[in-house]
C-alpha atoms as a PDB file:
ATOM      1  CA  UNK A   1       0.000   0.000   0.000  1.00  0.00           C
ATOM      2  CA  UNK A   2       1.020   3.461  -1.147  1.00  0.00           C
ATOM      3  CA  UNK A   3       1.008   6.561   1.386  1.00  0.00           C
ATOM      4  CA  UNK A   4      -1.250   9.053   1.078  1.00  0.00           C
ATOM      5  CA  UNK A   5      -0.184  11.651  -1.154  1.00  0.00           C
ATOM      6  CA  UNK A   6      -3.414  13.947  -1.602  1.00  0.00           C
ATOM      7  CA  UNK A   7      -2.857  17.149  -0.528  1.00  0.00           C
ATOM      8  CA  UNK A   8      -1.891  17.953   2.906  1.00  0.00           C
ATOM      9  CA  UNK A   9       0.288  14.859   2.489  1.00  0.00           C
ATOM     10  CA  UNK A  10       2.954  14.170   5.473  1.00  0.00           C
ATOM     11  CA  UNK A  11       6.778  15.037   4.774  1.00  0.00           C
ATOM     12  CA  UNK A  12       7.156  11.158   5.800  1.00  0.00           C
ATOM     13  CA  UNK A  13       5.185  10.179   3.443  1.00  0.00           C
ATOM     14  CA  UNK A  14       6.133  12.389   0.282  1.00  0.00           C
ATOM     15  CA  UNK A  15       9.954  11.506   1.514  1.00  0.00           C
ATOM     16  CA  UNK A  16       9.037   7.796   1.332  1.00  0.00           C
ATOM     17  CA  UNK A  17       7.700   7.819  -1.931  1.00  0.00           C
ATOM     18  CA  UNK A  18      10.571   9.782  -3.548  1.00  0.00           C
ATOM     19  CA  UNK A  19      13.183   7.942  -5.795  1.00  0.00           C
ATOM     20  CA  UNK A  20      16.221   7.677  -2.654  1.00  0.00           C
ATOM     21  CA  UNK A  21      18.033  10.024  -4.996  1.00  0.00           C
ATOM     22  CA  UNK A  22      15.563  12.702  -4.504  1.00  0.00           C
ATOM     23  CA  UNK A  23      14.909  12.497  -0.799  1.00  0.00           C
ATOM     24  CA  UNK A  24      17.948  14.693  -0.300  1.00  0.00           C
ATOM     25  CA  UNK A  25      17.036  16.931  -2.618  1.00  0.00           C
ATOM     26  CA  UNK A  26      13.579  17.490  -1.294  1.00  0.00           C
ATOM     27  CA  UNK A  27      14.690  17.620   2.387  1.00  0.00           C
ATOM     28  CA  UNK A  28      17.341  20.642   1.775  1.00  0.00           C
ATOM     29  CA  UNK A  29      14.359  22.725  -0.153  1.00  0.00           C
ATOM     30  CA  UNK A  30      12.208  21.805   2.947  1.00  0.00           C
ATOM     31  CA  UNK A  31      14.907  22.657   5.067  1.00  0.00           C
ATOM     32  CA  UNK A  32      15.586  26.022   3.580  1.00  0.00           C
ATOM     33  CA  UNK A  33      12.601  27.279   3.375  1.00  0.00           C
ATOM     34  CA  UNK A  34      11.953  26.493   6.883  1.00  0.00           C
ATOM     35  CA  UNK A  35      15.250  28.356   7.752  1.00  0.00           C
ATOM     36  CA  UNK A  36      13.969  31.802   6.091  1.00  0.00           C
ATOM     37  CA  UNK A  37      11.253  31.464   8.234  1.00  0.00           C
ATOM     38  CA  UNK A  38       9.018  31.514   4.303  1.00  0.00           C
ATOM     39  CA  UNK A  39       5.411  29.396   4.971  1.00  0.00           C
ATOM     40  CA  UNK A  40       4.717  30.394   1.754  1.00  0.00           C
ATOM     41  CA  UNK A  41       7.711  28.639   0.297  1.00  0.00           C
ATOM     42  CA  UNK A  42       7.525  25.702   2.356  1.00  0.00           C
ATOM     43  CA  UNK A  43       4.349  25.081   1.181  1.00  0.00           C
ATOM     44  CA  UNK A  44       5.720  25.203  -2.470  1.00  0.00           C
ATOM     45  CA  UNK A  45       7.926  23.138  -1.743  1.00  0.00           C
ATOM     46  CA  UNK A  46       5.581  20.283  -0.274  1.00  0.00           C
ATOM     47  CA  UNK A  47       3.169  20.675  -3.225  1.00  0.00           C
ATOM     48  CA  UNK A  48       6.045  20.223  -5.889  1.00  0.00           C
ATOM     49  CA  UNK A  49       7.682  17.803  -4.357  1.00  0.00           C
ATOM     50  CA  UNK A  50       4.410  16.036  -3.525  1.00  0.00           C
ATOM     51  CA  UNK A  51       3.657  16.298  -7.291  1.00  0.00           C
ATOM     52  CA  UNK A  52       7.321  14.590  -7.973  1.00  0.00           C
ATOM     53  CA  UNK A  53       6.196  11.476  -5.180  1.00  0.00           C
ATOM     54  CA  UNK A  54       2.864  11.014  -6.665  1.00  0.00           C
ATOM     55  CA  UNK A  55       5.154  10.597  -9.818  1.00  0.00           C
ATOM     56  CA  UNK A  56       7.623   8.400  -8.763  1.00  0.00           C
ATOM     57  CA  UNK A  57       5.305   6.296  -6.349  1.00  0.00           C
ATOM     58  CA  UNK A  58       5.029   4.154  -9.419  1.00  0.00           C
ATOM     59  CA  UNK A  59       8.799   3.625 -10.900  1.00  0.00           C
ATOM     60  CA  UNK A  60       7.905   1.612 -14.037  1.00  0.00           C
ATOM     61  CA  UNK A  61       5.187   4.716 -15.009  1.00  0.00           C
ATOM     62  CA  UNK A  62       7.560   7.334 -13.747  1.00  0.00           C
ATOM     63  CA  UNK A  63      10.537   5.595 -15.568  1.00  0.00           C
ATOM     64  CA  UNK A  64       8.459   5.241 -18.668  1.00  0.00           C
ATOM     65  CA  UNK A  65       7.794   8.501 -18.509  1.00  0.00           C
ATOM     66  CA  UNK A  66      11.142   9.694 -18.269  1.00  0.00           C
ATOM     67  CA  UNK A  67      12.192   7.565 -21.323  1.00  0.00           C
ATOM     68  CA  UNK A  68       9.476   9.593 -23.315  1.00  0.00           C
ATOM     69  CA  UNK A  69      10.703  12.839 -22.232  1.00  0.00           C
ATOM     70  CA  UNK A  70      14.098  12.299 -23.236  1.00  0.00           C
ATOM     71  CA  UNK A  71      13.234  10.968 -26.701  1.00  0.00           C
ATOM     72  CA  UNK A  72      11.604  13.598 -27.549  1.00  0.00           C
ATOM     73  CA  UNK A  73      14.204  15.825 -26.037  1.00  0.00           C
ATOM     74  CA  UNK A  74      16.828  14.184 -28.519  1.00  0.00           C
ATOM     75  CA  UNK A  75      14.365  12.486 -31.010  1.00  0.00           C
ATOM     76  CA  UNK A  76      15.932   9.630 -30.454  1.00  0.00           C
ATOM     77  CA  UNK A  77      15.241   6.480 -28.551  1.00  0.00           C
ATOM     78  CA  UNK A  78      16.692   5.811 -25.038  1.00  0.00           C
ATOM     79  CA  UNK A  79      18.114   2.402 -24.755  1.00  0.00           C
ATOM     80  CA  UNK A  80      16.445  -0.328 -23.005  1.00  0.00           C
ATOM     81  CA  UNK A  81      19.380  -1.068 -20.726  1.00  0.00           C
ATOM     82  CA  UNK A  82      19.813   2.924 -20.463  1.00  0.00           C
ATOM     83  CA  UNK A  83      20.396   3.405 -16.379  1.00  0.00           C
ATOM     84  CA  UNK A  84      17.436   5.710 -14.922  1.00  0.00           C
ATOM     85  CA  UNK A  85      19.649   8.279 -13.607  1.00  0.00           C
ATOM     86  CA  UNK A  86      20.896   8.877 -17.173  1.00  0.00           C
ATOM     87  CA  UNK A  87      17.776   8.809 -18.898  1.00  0.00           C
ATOM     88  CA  UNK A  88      17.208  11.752 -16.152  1.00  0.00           C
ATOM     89  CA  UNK A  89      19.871  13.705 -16.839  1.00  0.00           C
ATOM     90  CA  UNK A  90      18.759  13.509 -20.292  1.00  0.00           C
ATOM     91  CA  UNK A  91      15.193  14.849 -19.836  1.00  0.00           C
ATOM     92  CA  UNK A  92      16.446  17.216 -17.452  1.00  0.00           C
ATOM     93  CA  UNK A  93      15.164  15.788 -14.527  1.00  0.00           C
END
């Protein structure tokens, strides 16, 4: 079972349903905009990266996505055996 990741969604549960490469990411954008003291930016930042979780909660969708990105990025196709974090870089994600 998924968490929930409707809005108002826990920073546990967005976190947990982030690729492990992301989780970083998302935790220092939480983390600064908690240090400016910026609601309003926090909040942004919980709705994107909630948007990224919801995303990635499925990796075969999100990584099929990300393949169609970067084709048509290049117009090329990605190779099958392509690793994920390349395919990334190449969609600029």
């Amino acid at each position: 079972m998924h968490p929930y990741l409707g809005r108002g969604a826990s920073v546990g549960a967005i976190s947990t349903s982030l690729l492990p490469e992301d989780r970083a990411r998302f935790h220092e954008a939480l983390d600064a905009a908690r240090c400016a003291g910026d609601t309003e930016a926090e909040q942004v930042a919980l709705e994107r990266w909630r948007g990224i979780a919801l995303l990635q909660a499925d990796p075969d969708r999100y990584a099929a996505t990300v393949r169609r990105i970067a084709e048509r990025k290049t117009g090329r196709p990605v190779p099958r055996d392509e690793p994920l974090s390349v395919t990334r870089r190449t969609a600029g994600l």
